[in-house]
Protein backbone atom coordinates (compact mmCIF):
# COMPACT_ATOMS: atom_id res chain seq x y z
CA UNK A 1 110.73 -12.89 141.42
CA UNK A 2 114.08 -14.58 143.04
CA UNK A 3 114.27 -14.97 146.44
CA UNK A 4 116.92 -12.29 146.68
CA UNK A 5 114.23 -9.87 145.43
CA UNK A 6 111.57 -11.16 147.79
CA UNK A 7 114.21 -10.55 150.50
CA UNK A 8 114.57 -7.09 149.46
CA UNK A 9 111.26 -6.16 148.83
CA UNK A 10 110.74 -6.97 152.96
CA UNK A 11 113.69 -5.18 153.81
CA UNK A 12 112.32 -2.35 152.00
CA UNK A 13 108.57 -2.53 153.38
CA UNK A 14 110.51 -3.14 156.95
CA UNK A 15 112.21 -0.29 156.46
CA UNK A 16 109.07 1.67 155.53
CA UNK A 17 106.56 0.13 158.57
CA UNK A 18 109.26 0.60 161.52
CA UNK A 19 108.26 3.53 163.79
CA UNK A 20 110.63 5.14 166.41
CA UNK A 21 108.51 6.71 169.09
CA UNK A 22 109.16 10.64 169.78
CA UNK A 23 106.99 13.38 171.90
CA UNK A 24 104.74 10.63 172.29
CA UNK A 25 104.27 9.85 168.78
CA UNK A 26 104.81 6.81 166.80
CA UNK A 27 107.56 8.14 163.77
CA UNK A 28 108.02 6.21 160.97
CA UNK A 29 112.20 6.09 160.89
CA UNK A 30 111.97 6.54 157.04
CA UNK A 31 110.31 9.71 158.13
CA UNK A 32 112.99 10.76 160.36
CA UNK A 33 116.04 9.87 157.99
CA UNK A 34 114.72 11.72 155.30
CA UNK A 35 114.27 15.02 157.59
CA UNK A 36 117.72 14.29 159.53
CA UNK A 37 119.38 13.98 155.52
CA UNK A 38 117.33 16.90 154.19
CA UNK A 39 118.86 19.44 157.89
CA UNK A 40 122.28 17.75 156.88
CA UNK A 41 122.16 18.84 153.09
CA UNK A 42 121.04 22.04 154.24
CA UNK A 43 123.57 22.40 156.82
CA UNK A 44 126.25 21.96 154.41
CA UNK A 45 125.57 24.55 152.24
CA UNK A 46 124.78 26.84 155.44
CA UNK A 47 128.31 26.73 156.45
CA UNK A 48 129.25 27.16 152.58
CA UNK A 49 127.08 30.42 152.52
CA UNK A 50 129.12 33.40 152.74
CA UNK A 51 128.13 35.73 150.15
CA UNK A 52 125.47 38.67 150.92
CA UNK A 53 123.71 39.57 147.69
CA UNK A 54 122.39 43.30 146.95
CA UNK A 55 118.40 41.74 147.75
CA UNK A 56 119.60 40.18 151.23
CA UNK A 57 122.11 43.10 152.15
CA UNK A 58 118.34 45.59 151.82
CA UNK A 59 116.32 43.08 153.63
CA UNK A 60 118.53 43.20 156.24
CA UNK A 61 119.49 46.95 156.39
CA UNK A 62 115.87 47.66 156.37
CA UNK A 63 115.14 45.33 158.95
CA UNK A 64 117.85 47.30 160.77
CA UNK A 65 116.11 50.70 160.33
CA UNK A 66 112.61 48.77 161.25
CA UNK A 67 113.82 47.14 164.86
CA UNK A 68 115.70 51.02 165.25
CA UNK A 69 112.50 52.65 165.11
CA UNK A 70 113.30 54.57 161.88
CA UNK A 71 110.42 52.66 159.81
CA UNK A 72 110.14 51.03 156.73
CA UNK A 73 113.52 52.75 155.40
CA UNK A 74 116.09 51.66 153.11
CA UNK A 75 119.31 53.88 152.34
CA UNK A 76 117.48 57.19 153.76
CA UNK A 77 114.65 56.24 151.38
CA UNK A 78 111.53 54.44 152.34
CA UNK A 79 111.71 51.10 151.34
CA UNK A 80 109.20 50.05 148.46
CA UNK A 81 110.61 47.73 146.24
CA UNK A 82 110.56 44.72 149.24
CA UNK A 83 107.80 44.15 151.40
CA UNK A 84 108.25 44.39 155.22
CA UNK A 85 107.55 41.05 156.72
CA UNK A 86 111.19 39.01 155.85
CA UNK A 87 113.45 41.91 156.58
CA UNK A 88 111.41 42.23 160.46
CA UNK A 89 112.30 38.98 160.81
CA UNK A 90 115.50 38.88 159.70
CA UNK A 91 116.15 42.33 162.14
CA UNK A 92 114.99 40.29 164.70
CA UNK A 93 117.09 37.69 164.42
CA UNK A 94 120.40 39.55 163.53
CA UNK A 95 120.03 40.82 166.89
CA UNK A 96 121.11 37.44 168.53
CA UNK A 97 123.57 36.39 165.39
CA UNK A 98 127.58 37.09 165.57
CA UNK A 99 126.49 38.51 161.97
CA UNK A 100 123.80 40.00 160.37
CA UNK A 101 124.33 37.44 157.50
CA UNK A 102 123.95 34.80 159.89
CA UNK A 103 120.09 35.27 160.20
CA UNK A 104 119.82 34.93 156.95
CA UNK A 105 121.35 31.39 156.85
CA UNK A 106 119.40 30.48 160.02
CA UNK A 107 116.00 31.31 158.68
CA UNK A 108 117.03 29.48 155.65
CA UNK A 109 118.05 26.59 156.84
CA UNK A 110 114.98 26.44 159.58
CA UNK A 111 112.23 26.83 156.67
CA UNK A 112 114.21 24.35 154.43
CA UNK A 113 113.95 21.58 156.87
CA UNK A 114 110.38 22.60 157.58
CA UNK A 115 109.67 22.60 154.33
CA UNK A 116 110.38 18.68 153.54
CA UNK A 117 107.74 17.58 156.45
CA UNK A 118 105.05 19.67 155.13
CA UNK A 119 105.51 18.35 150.81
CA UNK A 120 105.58 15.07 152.73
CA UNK A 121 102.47 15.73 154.74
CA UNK A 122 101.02 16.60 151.25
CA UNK A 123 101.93 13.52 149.23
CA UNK A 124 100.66 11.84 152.28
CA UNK A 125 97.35 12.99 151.85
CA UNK A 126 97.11 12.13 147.92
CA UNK A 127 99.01 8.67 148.19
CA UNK A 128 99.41 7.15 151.26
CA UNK A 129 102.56 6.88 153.48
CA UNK A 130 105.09 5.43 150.86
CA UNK A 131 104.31 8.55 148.87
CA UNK A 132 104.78 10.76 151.82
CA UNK A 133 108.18 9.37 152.25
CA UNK A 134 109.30 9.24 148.58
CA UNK A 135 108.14 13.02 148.32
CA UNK A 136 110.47 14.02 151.67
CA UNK A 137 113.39 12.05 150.11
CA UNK A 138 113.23 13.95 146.83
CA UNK A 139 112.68 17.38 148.55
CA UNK A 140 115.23 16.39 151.00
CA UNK A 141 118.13 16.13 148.17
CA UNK A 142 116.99 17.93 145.11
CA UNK A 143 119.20 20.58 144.46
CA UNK A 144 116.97 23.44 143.88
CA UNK A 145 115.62 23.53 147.68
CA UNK A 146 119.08 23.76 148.92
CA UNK A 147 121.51 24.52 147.27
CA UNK A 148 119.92 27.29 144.74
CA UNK A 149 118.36 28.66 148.10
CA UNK A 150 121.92 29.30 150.37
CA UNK A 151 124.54 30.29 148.25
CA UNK A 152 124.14 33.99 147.20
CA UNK A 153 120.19 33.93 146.92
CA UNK A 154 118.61 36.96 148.53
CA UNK A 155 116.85 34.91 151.54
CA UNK A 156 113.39 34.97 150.77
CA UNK A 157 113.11 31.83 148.47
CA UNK A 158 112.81 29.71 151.05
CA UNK A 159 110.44 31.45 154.00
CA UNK A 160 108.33 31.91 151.05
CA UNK A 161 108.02 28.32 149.79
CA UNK A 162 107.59 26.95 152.90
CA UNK A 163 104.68 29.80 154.11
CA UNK A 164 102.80 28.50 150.17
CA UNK A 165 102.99 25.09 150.75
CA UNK A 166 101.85 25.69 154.86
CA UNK A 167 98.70 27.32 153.24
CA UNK A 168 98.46 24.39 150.59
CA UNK A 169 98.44 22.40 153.67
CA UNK A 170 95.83 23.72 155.63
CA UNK A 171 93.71 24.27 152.74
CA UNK A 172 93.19 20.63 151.65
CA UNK A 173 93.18 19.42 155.57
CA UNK A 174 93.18 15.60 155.27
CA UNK A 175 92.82 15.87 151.23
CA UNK A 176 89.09 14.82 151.30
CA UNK A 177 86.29 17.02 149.35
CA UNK A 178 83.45 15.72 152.19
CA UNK A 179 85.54 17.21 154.96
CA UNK A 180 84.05 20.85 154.98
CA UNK A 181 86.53 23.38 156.21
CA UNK A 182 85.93 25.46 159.45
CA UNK A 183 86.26 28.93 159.67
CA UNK A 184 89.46 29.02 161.24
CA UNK A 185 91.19 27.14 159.06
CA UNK A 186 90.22 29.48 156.34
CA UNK A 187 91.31 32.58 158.24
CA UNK A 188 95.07 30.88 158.38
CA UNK A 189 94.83 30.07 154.91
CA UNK A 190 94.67 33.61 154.34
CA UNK A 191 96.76 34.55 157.15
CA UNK A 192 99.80 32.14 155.51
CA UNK A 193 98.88 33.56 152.01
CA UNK A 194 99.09 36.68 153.24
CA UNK A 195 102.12 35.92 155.26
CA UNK A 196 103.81 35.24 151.85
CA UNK A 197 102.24 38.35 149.64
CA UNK A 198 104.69 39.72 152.32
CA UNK A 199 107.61 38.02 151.80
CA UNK A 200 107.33 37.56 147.92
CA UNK A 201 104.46 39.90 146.17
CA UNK A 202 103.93 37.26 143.29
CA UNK A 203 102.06 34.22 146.84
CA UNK A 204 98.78 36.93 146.56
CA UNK A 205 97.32 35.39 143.58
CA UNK A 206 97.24 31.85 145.12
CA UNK A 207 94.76 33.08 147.41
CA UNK A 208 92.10 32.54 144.68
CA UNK A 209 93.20 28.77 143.80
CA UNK A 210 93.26 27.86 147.89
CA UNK A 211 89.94 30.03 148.11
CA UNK A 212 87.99 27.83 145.80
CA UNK A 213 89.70 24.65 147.14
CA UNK A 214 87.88 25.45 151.07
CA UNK A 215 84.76 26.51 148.64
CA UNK A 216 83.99 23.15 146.85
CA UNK A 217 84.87 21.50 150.33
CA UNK A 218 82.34 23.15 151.94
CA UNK A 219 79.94 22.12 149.28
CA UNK A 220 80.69 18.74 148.56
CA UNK A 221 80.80 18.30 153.02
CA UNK A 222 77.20 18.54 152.99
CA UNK A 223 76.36 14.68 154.00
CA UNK A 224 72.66 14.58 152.99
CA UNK A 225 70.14 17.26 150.92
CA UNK A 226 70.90 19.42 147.97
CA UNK A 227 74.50 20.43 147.79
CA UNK A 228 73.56 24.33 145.94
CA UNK A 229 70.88 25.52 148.96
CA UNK A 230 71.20 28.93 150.91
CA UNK A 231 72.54 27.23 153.80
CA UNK A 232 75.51 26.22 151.55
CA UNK A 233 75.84 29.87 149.82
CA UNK A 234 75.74 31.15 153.46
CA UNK A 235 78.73 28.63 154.53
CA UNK A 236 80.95 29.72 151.21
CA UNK A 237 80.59 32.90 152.03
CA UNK A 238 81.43 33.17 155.76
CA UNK A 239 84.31 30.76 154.93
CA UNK A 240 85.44 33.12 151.77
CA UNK A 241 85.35 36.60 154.41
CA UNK A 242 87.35 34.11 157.02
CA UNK A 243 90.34 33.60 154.45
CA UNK A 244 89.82 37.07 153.20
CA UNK A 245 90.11 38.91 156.30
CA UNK A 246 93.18 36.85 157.24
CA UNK A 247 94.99 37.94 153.84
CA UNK A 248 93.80 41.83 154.84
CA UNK A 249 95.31 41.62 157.96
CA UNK A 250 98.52 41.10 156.57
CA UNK A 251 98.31 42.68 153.63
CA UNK A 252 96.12 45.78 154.11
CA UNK A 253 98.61 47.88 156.18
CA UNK A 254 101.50 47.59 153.75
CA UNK A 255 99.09 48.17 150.41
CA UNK A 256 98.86 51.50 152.88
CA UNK A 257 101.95 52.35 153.30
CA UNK A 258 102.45 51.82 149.45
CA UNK A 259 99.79 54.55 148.70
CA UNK A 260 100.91 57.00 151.18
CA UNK A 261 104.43 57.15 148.98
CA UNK A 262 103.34 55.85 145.63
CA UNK A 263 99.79 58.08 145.42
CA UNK A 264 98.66 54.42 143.96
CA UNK A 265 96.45 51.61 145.17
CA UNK A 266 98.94 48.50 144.28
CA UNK A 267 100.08 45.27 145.82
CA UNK A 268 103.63 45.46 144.84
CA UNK A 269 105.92 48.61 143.58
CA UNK A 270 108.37 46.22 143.37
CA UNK A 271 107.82 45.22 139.32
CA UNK A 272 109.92 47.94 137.77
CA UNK A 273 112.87 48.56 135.47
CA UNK A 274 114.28 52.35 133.63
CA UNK A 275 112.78 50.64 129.97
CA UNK A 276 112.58 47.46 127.83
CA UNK A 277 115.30 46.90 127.21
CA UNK A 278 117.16 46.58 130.34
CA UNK A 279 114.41 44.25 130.57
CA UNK A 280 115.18 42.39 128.07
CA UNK A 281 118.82 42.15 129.24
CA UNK A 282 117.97 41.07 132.44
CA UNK A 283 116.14 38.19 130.67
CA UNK A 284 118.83 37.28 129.18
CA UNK A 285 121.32 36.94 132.16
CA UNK A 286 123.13 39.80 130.45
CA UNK A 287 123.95 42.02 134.01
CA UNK A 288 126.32 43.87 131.90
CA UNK A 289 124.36 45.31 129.07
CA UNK A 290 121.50 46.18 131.86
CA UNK A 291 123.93 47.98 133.75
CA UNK A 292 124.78 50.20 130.83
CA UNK A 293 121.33 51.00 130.64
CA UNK A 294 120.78 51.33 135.28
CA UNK A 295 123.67 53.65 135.54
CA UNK A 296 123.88 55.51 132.60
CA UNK A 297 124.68 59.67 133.23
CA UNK A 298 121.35 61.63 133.16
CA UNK A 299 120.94 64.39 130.78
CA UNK A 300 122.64 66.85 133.39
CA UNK A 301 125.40 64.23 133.40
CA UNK A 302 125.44 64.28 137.71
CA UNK A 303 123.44 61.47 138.11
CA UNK A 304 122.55 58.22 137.23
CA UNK A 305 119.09 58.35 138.90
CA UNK A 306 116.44 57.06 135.72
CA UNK A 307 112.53 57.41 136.19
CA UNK A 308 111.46 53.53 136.34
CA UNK A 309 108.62 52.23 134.88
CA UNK A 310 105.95 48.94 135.85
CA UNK A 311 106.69 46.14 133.88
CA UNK A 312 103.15 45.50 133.01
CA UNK A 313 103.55 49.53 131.53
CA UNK A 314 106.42 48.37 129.59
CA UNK A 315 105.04 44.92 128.18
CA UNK A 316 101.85 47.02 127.09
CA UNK A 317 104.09 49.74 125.62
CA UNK A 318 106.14 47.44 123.57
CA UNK A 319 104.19 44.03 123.11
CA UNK A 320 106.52 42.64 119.97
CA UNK A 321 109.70 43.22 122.32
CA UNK A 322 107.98 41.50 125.31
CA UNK A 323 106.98 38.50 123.49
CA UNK A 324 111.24 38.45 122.80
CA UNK A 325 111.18 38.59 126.51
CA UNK A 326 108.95 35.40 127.01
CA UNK A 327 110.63 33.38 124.46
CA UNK A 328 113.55 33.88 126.46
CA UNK A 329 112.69 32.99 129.65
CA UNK A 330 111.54 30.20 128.10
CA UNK A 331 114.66 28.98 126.97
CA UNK A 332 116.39 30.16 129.67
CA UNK A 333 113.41 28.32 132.12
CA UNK A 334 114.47 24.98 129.99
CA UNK A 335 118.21 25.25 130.62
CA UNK A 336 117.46 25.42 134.13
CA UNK A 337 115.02 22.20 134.58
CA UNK A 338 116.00 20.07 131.82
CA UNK A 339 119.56 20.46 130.38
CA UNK A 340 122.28 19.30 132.10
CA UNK A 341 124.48 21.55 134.21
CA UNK A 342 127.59 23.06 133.06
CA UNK A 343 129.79 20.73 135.12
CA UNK A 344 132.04 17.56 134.56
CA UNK A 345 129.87 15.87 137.53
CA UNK A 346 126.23 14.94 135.76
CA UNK A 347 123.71 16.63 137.06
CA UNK A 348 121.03 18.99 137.10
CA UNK A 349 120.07 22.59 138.13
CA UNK A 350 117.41 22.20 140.81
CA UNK A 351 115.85 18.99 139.92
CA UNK A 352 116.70 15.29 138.56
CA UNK A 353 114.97 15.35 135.35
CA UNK A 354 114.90 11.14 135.48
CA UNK A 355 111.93 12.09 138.35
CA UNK A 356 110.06 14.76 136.22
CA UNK A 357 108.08 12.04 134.31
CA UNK A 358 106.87 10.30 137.50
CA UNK A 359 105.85 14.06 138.60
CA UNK A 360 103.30 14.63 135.18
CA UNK A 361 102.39 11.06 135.22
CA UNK A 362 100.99 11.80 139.13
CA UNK A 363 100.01 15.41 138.28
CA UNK A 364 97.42 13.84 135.40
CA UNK A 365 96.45 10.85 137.05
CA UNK A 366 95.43 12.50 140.39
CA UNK A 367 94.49 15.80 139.00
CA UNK A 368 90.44 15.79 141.23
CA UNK A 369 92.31 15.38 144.02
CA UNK A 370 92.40 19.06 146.62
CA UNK A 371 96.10 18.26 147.59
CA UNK A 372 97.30 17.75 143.52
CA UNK A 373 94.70 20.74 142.84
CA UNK A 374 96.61 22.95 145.19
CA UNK A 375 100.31 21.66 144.56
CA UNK A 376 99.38 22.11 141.19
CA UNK A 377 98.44 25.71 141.27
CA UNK A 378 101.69 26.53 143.09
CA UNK A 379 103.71 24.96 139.76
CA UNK A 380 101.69 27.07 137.87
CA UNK A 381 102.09 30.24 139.42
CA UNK A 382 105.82 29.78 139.72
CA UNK A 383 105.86 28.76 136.01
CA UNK A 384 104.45 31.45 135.18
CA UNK A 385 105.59 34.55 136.61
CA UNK A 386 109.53 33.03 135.69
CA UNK A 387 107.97 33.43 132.21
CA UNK A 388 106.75 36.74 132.40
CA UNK A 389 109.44 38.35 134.37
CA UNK A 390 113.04 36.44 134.30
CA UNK A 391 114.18 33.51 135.39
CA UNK A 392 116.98 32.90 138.09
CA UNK A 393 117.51 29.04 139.65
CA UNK A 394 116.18 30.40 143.38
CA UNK A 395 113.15 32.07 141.74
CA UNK A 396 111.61 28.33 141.16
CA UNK A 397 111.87 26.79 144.54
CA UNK A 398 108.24 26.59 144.85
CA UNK A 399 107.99 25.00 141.06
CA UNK A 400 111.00 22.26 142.50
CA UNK A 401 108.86 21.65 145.81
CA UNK A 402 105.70 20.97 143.81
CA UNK A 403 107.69 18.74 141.62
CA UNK A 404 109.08 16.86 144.78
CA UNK A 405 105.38 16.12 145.91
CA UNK A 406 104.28 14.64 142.81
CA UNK A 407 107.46 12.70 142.11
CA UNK A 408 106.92 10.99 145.29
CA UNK A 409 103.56 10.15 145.08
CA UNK A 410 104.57 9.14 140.76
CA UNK A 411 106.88 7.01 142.61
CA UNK A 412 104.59 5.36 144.60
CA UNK A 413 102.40 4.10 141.93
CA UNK A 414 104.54 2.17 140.34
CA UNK A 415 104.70 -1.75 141.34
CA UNK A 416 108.09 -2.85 143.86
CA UNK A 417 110.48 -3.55 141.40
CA UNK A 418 110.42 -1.18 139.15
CA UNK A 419 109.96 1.26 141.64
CA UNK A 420 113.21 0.39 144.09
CA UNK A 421 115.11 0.69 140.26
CA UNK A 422 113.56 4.40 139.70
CA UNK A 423 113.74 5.77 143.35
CA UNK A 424 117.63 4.76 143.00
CA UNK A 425 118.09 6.60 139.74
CA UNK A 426 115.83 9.69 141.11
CA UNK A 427 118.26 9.41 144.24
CA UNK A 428 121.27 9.16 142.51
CA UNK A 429 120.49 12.18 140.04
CA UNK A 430 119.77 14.21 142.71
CA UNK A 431 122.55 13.36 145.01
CA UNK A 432 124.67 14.29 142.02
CA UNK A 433 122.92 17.45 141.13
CA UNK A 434 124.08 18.42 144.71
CA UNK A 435 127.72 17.51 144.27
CA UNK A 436 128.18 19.58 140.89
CA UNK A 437 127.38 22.66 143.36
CA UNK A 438 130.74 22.19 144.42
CA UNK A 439 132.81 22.02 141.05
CA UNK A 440 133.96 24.96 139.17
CA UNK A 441 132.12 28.46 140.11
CA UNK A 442 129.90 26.74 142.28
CA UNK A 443 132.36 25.20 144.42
């Protein structure tokens, strides 16, 4: 190595091991430019946020109707397509806004910054500070936490990643299997899963991943003796009713208020669409042909009112077409992470796809440990309910945050010099994903 490299290999571990001290704690300053980048990223495309789509114009009417005492109401109707938990917020905060869009863009922007100090706190815990840094940096610039998340999204993507990953967080505490969970840990788990089912429907099922993470903690904390005695069936147990009975309180009431419309016991009424094949349109990005299909005239020709249908009715009613429906969220999944946007800048979607190797090489390589275990359910989940449903850019924040984890810690495997060359790429990528947001229809 020349002496220039030397040099900048110490400028680079210099700039790593300098602390700043804050609130009495010792803060790395990599730390702290990564966060201040990430709120200035985020800040740009607050101020560039000024359209109110149809999902964020009900949560915020029905948070209206909520705060006015009128309940759980949306356009006279009761409200059960959304849960209740983002638009009580959002009513909440509208009430101190110039604008009821405004709380939108606040509570964005507030989880978004959030957001990079907890995937940093979680490639911490896999790889060491260096990773922890590398994995804010990513998630502080990567497209698909920012920008996909402001402009014209419907305001949940990002409460909603940030309340996963919170759970993900307490779940694996400091990322150790012999550090056996306490009770109340497990009740936030399931208070923060919970917290999401409310926000987004699809957060329930990661209950049962971050469940059996606090499980096989509990087991393998045992220090001494058999691991499988009643003692340690007794601890599961008590530790599985703790995060249970946090998801219940959040969840129970509005699985009650679903029956008392629906006449069903269901998480979600929110799944639904008038028949395949506006399905299959909306799969396709084709607003258009659904439309014909949303607002057609009844048979009495007064209305355009159609009986809707769950879309796990539909997919069992017409299997062959639903398969069609899969194959194209699949392709419509890869145009999103992997081909290039449709811009004269380079760039990507939501994520620099020169960082997506370093994210499966860290995924495989630390794939026993809790935090990759419960990053790596996340992916999964996202993956896979863009694949059964449809696919839209702010649907796979969660899928680009889990990404950002393991890139960083991918990163920080590698030895110095290669490393400062693929951080720079990654960094570069992603700095001009950002910029093509501003080209064309995006700008």
């Amino acid at each position: 190595m020349t002496a220039d490299g030397r040099r900048a290999d110490r400028g680079v571990v210099a700039f790593f091991d300098r602390t700043v001290r804050l609130w009495k704690h010792d803060v790395p300053i990599a730390v702290l430019a990564a966060v201040v980048v990430g709120a200035l990223v985020r800040l740009v495309f607050a101020f560039t946020d000024n359209i109110v789509g149809p999902d964020e114009a009900a949560y915020l009417e029905t948070g209206r109707n909520i705060w006015r005492g009128r309940g759980i109401v949306y356009r006279g109707n009761p409200q059960l397509h959304f849960p209740p938990l983002l638009p009580i917020v959002l009513g909440a905060l509208a009430k101190v806004t110039p604008e009821p869009h405004h709380a939108t863009v606040v509570l964005t922007f507030v989880t978004g910054v959030a957001l990079v100090g907890v995937l940093g706190a979680l490639a911490w815990r896999v790889a060491g500070r260096r990773a922890g840094v590398l994995a804010m940096w990513v998630a502080a610039l990567s497209p698909g936490l920012s920008a996909s998340v402001a402009r014209g999204a419907g305001g949940s993507e990002a409460p909603y990643t940030f309340l996963v990953f919170a759970a993900a967080l307490v779940a694996v505490g400091r990322g150790k299997w012999d550090e056996p969970p306490t009770l109340l840990r497990s009740f936030v788990v399931g208070l923060l899963v919970g917290a999401a089912y409310l926000v987004r429907p699809e957060g329930v099922v990661l209950v049962v991943a971050f469940g059996l993470i606090l499980a096989v903690r509990a087991v393998a904390g045992r220090a001494t003796g058999p691991v499988l005695t009643v003692g340690t069936a007794r601890r599961v147990a008590a530790l599985g009713f703790a995060c249970a009975a946090g998801l219940l309180v959040m969840a129970a009431p509005y699985a009650a208020f679903l029956h008392s419309h629906s006449g069903q016991w269901e998480l979600t009424a929110k799944s639904v669409d008038v028949n395949i094949d506006a399905w299959r349109d909306l799969a396709r990005q084709d607003r258009a042909g659904r439309d014909t299909y949303l607002y057609a005239l009844d048979r009495t020709g007064l209305s355009t009112r159609h009986k809707e249908y769950s879309l796990s009715a539909l997919a069992k009613a017409h299997p062959r077409t639903y398969l069609g429906i899969v194959g194209e969220n699949a392709k419509q999944l890869y145009k999103s992470l992997i081909s290039l946007n449709t811009t004269a800048m380079p760039g990507w979607r939501v994520f620099a796809l020169p960082l997506l190797p370093f994210a499966l090489i860290a995924l495989w390589h630390y794939r026993s440990r809790a935090p990759v275990l419960a990053v790596g359910g996340i992916l999964g989940v996202s993956v896979a309910t863009v694949l059964g449903f449809f696919v839209l850019n702010r649907y796979l924040a969660p899928a680009v945050a889990a990404l950002a984890v393991l890139a960083g810690i991918g990163l920080a495997r590698l030895s110095p010099k290669p490393r400062r060359w693929w951080v720079a790429i990654g960094l570069v990528a992603s700095v001009c994903s950002l910029l093509t947001y501003f080209e064309g229809p995006h700008g």
